[in-house]
Each structure stands twice: as C-alpha cells, then as structure tokens.
C-alpha atoms as a PDB file:
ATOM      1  CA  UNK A   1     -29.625  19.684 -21.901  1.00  0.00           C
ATOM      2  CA  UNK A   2     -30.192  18.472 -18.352  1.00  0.00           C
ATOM      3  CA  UNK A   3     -30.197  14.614 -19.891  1.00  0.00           C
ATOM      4  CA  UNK A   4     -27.298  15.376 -21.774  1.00  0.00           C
ATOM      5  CA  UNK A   5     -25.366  16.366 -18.481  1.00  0.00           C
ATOM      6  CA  UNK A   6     -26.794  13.711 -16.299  1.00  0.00           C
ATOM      7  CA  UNK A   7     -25.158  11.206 -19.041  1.00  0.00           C
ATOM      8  CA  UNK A   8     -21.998  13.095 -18.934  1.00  0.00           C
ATOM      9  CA  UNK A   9     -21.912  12.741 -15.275  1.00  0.00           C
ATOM     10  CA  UNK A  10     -22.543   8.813 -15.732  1.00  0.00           C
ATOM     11  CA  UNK A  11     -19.938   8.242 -18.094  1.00  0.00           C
ATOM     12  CA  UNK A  12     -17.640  10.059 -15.741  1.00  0.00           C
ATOM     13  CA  UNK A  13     -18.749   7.637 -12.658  1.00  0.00           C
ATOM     14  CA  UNK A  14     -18.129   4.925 -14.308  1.00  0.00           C
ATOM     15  CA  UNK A  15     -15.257   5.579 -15.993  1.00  0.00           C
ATOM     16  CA  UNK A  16     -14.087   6.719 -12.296  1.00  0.00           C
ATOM     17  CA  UNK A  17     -15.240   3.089 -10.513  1.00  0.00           C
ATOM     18  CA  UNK A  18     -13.642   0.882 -13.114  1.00  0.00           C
ATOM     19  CA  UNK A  19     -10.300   3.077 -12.791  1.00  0.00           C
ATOM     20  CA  UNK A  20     -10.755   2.405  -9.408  1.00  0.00           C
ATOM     21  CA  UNK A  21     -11.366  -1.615  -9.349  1.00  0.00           C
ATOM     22  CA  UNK A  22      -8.395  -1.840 -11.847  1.00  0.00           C
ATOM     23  CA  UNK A  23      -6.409  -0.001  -9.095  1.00  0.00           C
ATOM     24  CA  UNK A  24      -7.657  -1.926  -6.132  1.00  0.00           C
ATOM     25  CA  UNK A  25      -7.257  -5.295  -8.766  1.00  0.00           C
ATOM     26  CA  UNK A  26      -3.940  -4.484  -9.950  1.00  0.00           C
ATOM     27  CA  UNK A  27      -3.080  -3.915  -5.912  1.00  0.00           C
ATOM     28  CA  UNK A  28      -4.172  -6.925  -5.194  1.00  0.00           C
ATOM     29  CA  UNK A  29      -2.040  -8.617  -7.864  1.00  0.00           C
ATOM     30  CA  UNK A  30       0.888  -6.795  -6.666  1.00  0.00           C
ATOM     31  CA  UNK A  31       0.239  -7.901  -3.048  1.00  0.00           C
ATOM     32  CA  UNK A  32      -0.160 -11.699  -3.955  1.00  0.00           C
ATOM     33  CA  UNK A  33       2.685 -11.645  -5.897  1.00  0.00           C
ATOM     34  CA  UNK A  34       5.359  -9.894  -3.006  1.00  0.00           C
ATOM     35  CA  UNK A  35       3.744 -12.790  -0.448  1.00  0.00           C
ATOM     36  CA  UNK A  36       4.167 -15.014  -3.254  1.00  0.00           C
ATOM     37  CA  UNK A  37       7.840 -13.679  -4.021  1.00  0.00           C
ATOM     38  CA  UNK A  38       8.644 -13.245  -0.074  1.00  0.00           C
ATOM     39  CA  UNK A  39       7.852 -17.153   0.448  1.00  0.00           C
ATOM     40  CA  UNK A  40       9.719 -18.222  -2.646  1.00  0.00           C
ATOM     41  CA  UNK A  41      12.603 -16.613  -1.214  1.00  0.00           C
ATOM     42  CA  UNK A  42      12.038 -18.342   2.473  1.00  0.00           C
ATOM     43  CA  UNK A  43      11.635 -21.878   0.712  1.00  0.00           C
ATOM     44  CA  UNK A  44      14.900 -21.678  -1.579  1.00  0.00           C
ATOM     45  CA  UNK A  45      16.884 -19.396   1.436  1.00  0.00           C
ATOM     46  CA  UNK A  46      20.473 -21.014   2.133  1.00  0.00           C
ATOM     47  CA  UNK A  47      19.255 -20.633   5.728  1.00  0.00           C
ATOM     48  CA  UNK A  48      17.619 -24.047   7.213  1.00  0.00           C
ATOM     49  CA  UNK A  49      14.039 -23.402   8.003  1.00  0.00           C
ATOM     50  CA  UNK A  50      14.531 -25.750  11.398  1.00  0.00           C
ATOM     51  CA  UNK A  51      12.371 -26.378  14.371  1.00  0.00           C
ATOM     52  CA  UNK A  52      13.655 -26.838  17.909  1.00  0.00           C
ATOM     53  CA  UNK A  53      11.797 -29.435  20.029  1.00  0.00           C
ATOM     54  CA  UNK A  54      12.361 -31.886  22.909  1.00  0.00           C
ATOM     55  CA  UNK A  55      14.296 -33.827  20.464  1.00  0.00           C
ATOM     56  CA  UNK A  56      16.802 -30.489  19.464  1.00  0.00           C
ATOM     57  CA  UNK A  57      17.107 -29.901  23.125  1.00  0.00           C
ATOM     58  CA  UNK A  58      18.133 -33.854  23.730  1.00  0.00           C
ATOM     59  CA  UNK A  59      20.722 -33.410  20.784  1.00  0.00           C
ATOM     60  CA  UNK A  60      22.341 -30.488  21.909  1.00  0.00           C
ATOM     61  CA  UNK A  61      22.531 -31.676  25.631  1.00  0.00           C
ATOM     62  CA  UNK A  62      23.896 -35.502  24.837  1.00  0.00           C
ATOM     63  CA  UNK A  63      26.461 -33.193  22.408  1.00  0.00           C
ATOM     64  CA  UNK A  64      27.022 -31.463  25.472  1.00  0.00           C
ATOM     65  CA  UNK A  65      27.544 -34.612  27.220  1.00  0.00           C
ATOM     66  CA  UNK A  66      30.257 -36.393  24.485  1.00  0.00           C
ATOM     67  CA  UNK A  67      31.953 -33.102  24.136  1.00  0.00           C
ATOM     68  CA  UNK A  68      32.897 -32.749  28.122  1.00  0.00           C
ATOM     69  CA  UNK A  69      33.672 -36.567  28.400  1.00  0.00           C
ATOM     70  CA  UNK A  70      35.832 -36.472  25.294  1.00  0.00           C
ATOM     71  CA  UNK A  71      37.956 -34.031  26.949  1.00  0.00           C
ATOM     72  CA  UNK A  72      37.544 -35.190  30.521  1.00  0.00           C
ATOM     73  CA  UNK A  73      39.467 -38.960  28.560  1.00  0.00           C
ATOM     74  CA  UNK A  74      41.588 -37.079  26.626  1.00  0.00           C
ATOM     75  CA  UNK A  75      42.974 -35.383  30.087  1.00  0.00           C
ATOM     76  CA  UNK A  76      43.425 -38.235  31.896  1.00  0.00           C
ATOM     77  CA  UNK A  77      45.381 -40.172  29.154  1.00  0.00           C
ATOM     78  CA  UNK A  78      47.625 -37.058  28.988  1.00  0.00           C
ATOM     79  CA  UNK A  79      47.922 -37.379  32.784  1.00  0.00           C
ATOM     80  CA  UNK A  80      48.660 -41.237  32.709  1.00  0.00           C
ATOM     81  CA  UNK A  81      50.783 -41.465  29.684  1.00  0.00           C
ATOM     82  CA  UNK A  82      52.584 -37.767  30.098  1.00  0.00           C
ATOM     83  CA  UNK A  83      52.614 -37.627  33.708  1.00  0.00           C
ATOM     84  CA  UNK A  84      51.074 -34.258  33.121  1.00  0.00           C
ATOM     85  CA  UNK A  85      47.823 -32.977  34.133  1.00  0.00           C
ATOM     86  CA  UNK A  86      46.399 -30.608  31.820  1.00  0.00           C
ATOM     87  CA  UNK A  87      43.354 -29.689  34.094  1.00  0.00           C
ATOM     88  CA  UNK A  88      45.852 -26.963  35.964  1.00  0.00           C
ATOM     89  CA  UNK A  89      46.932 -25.088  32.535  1.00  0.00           C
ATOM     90  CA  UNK A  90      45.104 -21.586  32.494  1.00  0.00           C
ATOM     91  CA  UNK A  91      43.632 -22.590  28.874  1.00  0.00           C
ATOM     92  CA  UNK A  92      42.158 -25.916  29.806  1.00  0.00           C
ATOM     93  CA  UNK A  93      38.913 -24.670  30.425  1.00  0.00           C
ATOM     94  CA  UNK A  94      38.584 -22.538  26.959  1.00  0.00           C
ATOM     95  CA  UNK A  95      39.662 -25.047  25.461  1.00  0.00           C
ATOM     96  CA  UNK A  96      36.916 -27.805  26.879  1.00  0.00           C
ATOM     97  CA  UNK A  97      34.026 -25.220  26.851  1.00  0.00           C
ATOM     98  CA  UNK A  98      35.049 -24.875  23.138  1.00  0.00           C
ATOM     99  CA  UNK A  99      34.882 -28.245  22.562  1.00  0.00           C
ATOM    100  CA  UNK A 100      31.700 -29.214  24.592  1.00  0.00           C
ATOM    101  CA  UNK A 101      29.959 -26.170  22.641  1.00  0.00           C
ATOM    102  CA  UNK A 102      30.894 -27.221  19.231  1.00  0.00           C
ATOM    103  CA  UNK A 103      29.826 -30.743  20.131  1.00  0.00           C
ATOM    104  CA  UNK A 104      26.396 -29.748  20.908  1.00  0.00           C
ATOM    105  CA  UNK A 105      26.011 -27.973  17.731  1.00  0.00           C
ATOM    106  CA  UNK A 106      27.252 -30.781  15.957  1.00  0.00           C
ATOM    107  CA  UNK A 107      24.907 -33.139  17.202  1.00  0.00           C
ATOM    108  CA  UNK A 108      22.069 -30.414  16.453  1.00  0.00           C
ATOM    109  CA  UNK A 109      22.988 -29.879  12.881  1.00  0.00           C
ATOM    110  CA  UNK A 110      23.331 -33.582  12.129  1.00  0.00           C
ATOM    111  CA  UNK A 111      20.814 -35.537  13.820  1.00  0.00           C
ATOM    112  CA  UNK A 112      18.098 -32.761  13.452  1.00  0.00           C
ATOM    113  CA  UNK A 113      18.347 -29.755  10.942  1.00  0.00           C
ATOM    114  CA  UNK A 114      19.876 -31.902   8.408  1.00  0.00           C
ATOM    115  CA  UNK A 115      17.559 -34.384   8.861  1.00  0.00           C
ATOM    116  CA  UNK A 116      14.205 -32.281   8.491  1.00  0.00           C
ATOM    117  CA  UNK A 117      15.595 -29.087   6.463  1.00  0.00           C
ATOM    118  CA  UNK A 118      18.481 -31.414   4.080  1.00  0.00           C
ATOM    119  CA  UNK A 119      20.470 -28.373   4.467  1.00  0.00           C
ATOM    120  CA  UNK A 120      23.564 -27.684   6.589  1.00  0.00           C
ATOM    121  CA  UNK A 121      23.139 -25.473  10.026  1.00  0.00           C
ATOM    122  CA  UNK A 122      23.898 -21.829   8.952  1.00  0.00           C
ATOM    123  CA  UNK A 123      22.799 -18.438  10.136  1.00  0.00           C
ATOM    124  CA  UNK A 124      22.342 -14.573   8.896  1.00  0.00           C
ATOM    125  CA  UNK A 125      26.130 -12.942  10.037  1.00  0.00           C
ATOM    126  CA  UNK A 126      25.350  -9.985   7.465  1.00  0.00           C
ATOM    127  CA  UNK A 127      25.780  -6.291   9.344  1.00  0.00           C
ATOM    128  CA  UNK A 128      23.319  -3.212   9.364  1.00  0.00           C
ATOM    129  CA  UNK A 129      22.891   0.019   8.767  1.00  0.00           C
ATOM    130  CA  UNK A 130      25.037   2.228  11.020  1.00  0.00           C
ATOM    131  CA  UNK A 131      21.511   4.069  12.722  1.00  0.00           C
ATOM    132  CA  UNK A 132      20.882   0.176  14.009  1.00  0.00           C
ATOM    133  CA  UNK A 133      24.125   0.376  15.598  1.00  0.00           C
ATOM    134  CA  UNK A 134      23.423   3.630  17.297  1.00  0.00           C
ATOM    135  CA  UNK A 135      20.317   2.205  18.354  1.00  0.00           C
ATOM    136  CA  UNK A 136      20.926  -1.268  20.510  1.00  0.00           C
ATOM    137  CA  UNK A 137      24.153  -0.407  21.777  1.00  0.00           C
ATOM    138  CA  UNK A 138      22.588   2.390  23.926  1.00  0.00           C
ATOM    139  CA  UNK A 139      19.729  -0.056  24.675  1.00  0.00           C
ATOM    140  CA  UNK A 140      21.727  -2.964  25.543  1.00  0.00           C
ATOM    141  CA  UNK A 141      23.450  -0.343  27.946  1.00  0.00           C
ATOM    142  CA  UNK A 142      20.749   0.341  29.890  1.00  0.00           C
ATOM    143  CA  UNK A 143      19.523  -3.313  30.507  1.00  0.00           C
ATOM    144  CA  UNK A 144      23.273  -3.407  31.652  1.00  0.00           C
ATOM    145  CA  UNK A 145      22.266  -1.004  34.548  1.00  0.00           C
ATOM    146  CA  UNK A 146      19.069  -2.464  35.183  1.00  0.00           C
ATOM    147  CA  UNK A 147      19.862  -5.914  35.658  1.00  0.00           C
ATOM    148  CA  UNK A 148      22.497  -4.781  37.953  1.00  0.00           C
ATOM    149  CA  UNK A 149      20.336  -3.451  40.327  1.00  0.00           C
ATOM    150  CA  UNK A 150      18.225  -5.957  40.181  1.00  0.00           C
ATOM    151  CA  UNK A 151      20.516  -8.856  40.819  1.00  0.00           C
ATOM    152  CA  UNK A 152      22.198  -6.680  43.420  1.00  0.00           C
ATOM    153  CA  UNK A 153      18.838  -7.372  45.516  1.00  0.00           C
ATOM    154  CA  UNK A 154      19.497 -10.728  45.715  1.00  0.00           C
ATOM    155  CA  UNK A 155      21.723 -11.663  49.505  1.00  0.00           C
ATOM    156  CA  UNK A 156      24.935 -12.559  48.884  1.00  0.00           C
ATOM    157  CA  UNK A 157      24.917 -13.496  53.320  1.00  0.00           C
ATOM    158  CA  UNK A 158      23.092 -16.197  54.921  1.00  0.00           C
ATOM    159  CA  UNK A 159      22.817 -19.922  55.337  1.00  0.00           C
ATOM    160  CA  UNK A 160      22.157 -20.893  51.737  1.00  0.00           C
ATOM    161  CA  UNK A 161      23.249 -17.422  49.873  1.00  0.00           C
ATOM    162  CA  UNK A 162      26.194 -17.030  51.579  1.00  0.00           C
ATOM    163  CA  UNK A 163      27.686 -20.283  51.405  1.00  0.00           C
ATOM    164  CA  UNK A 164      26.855 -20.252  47.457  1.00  0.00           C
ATOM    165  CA  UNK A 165      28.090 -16.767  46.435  1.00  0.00           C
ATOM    166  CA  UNK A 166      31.752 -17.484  48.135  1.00  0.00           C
ATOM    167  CA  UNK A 167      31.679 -20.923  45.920  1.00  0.00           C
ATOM    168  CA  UNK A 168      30.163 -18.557  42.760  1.00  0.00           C
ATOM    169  CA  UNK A 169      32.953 -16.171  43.404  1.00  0.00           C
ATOM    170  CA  UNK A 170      36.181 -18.646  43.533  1.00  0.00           C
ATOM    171  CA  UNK A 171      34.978 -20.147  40.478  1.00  0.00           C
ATOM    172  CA  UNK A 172      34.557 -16.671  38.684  1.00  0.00           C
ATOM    173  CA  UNK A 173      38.537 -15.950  40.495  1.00  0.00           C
ATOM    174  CA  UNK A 174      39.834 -18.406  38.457  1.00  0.00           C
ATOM    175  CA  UNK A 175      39.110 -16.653  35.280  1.00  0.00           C
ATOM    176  CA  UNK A 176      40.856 -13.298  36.680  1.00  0.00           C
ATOM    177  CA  UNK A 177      44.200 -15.560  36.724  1.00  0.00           C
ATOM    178  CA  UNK A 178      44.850 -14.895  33.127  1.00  0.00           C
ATOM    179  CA  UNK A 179      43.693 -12.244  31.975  1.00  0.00           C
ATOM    180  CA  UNK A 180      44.338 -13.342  27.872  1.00  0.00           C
ATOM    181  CA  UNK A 181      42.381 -16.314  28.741  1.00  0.00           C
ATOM    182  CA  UNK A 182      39.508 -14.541  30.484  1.00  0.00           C
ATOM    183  CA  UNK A 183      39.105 -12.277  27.562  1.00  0.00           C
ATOM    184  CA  UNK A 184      39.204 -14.971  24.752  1.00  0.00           C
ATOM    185  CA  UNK A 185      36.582 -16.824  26.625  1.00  0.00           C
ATOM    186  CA  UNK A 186      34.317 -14.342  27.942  1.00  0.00           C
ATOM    187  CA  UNK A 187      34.720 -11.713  24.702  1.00  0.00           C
ATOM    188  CA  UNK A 188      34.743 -13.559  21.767  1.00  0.00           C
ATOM    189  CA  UNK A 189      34.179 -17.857  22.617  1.00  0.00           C
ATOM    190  CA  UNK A 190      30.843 -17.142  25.330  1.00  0.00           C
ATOM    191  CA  UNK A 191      29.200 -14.692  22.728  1.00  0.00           C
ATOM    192  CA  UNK A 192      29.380 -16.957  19.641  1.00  0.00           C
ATOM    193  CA  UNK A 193      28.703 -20.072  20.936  1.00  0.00           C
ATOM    194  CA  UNK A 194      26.268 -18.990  23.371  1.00  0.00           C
ATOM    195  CA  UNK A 195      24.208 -16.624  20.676  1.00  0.00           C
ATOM    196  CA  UNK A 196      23.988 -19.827  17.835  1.00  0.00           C
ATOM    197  CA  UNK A 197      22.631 -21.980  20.728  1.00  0.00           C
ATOM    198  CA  UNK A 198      20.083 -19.628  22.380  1.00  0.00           C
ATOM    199  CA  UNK A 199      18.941 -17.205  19.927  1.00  0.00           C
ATOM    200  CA  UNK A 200      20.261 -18.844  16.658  1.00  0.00           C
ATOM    201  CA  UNK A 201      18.734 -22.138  17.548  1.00  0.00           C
ATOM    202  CA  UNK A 202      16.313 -22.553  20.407  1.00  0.00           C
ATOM    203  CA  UNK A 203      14.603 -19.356  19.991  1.00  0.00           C
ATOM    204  CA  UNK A 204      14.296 -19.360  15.850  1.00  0.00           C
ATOM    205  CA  UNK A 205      13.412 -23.182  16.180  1.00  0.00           C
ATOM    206  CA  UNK A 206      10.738 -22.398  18.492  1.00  0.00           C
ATOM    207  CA  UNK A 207       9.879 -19.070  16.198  1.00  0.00           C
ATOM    208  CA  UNK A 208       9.713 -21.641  12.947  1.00  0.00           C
ATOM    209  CA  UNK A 209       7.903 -24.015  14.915  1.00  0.00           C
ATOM    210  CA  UNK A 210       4.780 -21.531  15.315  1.00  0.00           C
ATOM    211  CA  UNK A 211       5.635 -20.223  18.591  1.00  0.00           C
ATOM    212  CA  UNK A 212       4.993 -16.228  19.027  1.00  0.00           C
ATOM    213  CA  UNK A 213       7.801 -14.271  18.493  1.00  0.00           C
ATOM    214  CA  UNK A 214       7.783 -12.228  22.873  1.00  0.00           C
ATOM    215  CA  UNK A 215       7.026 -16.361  24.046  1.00  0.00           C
ATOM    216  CA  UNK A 216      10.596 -17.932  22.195  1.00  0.00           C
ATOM    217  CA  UNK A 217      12.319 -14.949  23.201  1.00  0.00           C
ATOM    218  CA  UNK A 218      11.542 -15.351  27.344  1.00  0.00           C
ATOM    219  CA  UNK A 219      11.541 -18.640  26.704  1.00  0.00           C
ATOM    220  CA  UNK A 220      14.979 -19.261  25.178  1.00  0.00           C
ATOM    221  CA  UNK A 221      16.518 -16.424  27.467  1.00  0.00           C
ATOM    222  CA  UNK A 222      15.048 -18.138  30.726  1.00  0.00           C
ATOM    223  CA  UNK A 223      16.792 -21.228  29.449  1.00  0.00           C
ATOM    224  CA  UNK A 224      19.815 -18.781  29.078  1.00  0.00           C
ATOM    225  CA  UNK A 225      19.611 -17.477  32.550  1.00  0.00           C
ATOM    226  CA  UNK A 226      19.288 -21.023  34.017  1.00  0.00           C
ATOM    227  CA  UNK A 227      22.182 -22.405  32.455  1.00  0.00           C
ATOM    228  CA  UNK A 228      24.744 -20.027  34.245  1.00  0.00           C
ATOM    229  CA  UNK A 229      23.763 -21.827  37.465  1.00  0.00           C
ATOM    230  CA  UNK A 230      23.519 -18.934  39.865  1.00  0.00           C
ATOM    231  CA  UNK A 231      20.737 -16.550  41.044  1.00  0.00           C
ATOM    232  CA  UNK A 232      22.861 -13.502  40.200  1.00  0.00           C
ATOM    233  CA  UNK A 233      23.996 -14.462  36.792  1.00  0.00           C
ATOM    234  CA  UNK A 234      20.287 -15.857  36.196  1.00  0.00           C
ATOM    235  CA  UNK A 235      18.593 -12.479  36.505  1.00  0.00           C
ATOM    236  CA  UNK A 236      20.797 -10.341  34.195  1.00  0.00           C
ATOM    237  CA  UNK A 237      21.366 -13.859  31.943  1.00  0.00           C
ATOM    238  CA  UNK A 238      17.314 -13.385  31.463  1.00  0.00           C
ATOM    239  CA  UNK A 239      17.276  -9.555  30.743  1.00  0.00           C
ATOM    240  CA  UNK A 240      20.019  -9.012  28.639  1.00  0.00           C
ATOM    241  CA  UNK A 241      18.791 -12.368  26.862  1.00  0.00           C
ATOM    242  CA  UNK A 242      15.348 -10.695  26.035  1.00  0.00           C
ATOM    243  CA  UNK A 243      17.278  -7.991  24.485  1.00  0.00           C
ATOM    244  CA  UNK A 244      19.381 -10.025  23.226  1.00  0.00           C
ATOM    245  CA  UNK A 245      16.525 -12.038  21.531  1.00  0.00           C
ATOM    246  CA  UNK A 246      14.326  -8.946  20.264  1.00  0.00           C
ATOM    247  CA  UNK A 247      17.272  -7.740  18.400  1.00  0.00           C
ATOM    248  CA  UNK A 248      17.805 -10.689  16.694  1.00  0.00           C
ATOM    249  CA  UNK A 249      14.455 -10.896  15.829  1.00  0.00           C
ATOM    250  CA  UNK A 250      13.901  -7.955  14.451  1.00  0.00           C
ATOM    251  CA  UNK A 251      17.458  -7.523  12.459  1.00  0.00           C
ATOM    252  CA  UNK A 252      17.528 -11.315  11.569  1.00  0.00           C
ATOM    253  CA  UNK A 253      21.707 -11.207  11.952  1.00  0.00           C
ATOM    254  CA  UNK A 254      22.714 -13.105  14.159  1.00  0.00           C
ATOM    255  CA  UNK A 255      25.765 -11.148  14.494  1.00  0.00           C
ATOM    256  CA  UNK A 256      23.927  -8.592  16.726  1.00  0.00           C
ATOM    257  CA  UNK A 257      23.911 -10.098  19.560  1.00  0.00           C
ATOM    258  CA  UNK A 258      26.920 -11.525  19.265  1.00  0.00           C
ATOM    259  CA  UNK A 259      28.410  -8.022  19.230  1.00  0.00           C
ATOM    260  CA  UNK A 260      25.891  -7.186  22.043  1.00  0.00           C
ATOM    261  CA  UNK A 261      26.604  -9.963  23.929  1.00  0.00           C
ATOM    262  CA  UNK A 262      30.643  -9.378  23.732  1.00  0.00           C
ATOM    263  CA  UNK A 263      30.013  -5.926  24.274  1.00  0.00           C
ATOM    264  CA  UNK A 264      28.639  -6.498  27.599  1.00  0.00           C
ATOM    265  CA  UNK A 265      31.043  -9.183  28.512  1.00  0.00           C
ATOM    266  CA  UNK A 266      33.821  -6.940  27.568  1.00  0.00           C
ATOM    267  CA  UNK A 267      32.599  -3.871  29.468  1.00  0.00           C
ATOM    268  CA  UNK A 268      32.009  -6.567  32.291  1.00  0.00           C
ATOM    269  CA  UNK A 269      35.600  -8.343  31.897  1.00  0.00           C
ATOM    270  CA  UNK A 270      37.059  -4.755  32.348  1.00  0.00           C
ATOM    271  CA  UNK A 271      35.666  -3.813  35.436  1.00  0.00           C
ATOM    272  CA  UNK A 272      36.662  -6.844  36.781  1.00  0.00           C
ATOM    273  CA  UNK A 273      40.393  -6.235  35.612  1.00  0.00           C
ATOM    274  CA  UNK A 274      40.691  -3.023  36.557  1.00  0.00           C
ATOM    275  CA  UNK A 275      37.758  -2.201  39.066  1.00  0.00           C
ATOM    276  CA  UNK A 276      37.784  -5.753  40.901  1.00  0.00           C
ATOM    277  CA  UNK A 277      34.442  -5.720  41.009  1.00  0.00           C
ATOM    278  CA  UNK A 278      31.206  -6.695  38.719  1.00  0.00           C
ATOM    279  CA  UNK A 279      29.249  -3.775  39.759  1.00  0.00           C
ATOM    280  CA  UNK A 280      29.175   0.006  37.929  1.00  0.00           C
ATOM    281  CA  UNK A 281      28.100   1.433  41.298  1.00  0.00           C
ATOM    282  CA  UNK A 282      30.679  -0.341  43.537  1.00  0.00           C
ATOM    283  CA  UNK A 283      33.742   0.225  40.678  1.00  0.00           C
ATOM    284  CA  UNK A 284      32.419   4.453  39.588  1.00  0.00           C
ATOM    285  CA  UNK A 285      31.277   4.987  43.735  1.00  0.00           C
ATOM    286  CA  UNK A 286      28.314   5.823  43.264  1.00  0.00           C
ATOM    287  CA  UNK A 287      24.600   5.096  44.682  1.00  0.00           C
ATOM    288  CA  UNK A 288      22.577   1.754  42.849  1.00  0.00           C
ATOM    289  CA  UNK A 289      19.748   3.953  42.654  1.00  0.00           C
ATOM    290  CA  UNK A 290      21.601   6.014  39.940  1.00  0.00           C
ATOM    291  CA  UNK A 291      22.094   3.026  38.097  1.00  0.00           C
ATOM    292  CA  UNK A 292      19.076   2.434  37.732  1.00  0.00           C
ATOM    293  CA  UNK A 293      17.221   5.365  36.909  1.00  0.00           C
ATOM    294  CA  UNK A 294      20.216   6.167  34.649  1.00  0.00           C
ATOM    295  CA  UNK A 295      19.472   2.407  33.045  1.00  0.00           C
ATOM    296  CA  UNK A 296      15.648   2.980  33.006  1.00  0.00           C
ATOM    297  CA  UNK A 297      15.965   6.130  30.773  1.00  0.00           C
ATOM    298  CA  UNK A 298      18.476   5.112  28.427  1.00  0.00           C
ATOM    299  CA  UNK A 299      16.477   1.391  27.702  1.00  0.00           C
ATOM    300  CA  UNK A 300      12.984   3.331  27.879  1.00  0.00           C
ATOM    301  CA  UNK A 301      14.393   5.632  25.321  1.00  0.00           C
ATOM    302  CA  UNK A 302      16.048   3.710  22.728  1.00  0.00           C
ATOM    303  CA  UNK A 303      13.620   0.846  23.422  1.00  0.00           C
ATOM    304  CA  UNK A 304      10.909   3.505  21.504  1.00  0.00           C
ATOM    305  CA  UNK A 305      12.900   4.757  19.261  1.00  0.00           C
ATOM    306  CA  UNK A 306      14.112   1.300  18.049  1.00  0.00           C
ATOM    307  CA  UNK A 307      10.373  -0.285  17.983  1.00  0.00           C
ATOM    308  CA  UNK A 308       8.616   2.773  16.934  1.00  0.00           C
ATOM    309  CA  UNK A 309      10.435   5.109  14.941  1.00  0.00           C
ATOM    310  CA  UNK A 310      12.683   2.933  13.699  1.00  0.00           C
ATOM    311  CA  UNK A 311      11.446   1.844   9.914  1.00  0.00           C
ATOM    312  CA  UNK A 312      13.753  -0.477   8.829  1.00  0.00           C
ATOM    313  CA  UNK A 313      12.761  -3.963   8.551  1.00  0.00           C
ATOM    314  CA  UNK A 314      15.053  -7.109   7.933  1.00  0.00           C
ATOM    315  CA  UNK A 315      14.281 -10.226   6.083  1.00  0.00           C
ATOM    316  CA  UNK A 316      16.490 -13.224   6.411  1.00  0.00           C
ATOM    317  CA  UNK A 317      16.958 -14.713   2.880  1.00  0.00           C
END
C-alpha cells in the first residue's frame, strides 16, 4: 500500500514540475516575443530613430545662422528699395525668431536625420489620459514657484548685475509694447519651437544615442537655460527644462511640454500684463518664502504621485 502511495505521490510531482517548466517555457516565449514585437514596432515606427551629436548641434546652429542673416538681407533691401525699415514694426521680431527657428530645424532634418534614419523629422503630438493632465500641470506649478525663488537670489544691483539686469529688462520691455505680439511669441511660437529643438531633438538624440535618460534631460535643459542669455532666465530655463524633459520622457508626446511650456509662459505673460512684474510674490504681495514652501509641496507631491503611483506607461510607435 505504502509503495502504491509513494508512486502516486511521484506521478503527482512530476506531473506538477513539467506543468510548471511548460509555464515558466511558455513565459518565456511570451516574453521574447513582446521584446521581439516591441522592437519591430521601434524599427518600422514613422518616428526617425535619430541621434544628436556635435554634428546635429553644428546643423541646427549654422540653420540658426542662415535663418537670422536671411532676414537681417531681406530687411535691409526693404529699407533700401522701400525706404522702409521693417526692424521698428512690433512683429519683426516674431517674425525673424520664426524664421531663424524653422531654419535650424531644417538644416537638422536634412543634413542629419534624413541622412542616417531616411525618414523625414517627425515627433509623437498624440494627447493622454486626462489623470496625466491632472498630474504635471500641478507639478509644473510648483517648479514655477521654486525657480522663482531661486532666481530671485541672484542681485539684480552692482557693478556687473546691475548694469546687465537694466539691459535684460529693456529688452524684455519691448515685448510688453504689444501685447498680441507678446502673446503669439511667448504662448504659442517659444513653446513649439523651443520644445522640438530641446526635448524633441537634443535630448531624444542624445537618449537614442545611448545616453541615460536623468544625463540628456540636464543636459539638454542646461543647454536650454544657457541659450536665454541671462542668469535669471538660466536658472528657471534649467528647472522647468528638467521637468519639462522628464515629462516628455516618460509620456513620449511631445505635446506635453509644449502645453507645459505655454502654460508657464502664459501664466508668466499675464503677470507681466496685468501685475507688471515677473514675480508671484511681488504681483499677489506676499513673502518669497511662501512661494517656496508652497512650490516645494505641490512639486514634492505630484512629483511621487506621477513617478510612483502613477502606472501608465507610454511607448512612442
């Protein structure tokens, strides 16, 4: 009887292991083939799989370059043939910023993604869920308060600080003039244009290119903050970039920060208009410190809750 059970109890374990190797086999089939599936997808996406180098960041710089002087000629025929000089119309400098941005995307998408990808420049615009939404905006929001405080330690008096804010501030006056103008530009032309360069190209270049994912974001948002060509714009340029960046990452639309980005600039443009000043604390009277904590608990917050808890993962395809 007892050799009769013992068989029974054999049969039973081995039925129970091969069950389980077919499992953990069949797993293993199903894993190989979603990796295999996923990088199918990547090879034929419609989205150029495009590194950025020193040679992207030459392209986009000489585009740059032609883009300005192409406008800077144009100009100065107007003014010799037309007796006209466009440089004093309030929608001269949208309109060359426009044209010196699309210039340097040009040259990007034609001397160097079609070149390595044979595929035209293109980018994820698709939306998200609505809980994503409810997610960054607060987030973004409190880098907003941060960043102010933290560019508010920077002097604004002195020898070298106080010379270069009053310069920093008459250029930024000249955008208050018209107020159309300052909203086109700073709402809807600075957040596309500025989002394909810095997190649609040179941080997903350096991202295809095998650079870790925390490295291109500082990276491409220090570039950010250095090409606003002030110490005050520099520091929130490089904070709101990181968010900025992380978002993208992690949604893989590029339309995020775009809407981040013009929702700052907006909120920005506003207090400007109507509060003459940059600063929450200055325009609502009341103490930086406030801004700061108040900043530090709504990014801490959402920060988790959109790292941690938040399950949803995006694929660009």
């Amino acid at each position: 009887m007892s050799a009769q059970l013992f068989v029974m109890f054999m049969d039973k374990e081995i039925k129970i292991r091969n069950s389980f190797f077919s499992c953990l086999w069949h797993s293993k089939k199903l894993s190989l083939f979603s990796i295999n599936f996923y990088r199918e997808r990547m090879e034929n996406s419609k989205y150029p799989k495009f590194t950025f180098t020193w040679m992207g960041g030459v392209a986009l710089v000489v585009g740059l370059f032609v883009g300005t002087m192409a406008v800077s000629l144009f100009s100065t025929f107007w003014k010799v043939v037309f007796k006209e000089n466009l440089e004093l119309k309030d929608w001269f400098l949208m309109v060359a910023n426009s044209v010196g941005f699309l210039t340097a995307i040009a040259f990007f998408d034609f001397f160097i993604v079609r070149r390595t990808t044979q595929k035209k420049l293109s980018f994820n615009l698709s939306s998200v869920n609505f809980s994503t939404y409810l997610l960054i905006f607060p987030m973004m929001a409190g880098m907003m308060f941060i960043s102010e405080f933290i560019a508010a330690q920077i002097p604004t008096t002195g020898p070298f600080f106080g010379d270069f804010y009053e310069y920093f501030t008459q250029l930024m006056s000249q955008l208050t003039d018209n107020p159309v103008v300052m909203i086109i530009m700073t709402v809807i032309m600075a957040p596309v244009f500025e989002e394909i360069i810095f997190r649609g190209i040179i941080q997903k270049g350096l991202i295809n290119k095998g650079v870790e994912p925390w490295k291109a974001i500082l990276y491409a948002s220090i570039i950010f903050g250095v090409v606003h060509g002030n110490p005050w714009q520099f520091i929130s340029a490089v904070m709101l970039g990181c968010v900025l960046g992380l978002v993208y990452h992690k949604t893989k639309s590029l339309l995020m920060p775009i809407l981040l980005h013009a929702f700052n600039n907006l909120t920005l443009s506003l207090l400007v208009l109507y509060g003459k000043d940059e600063s929450f604390a200055k325009v609502l009277n009341i103490s930086e410190w406030l801004v700061l904590v108040v900043g530090i608990v709504l990014f801490s917050l959402f920060y988790y809750l959109f790292m941690k808890k938040y399950k949803v993962h995006y694929a660009e395809m």
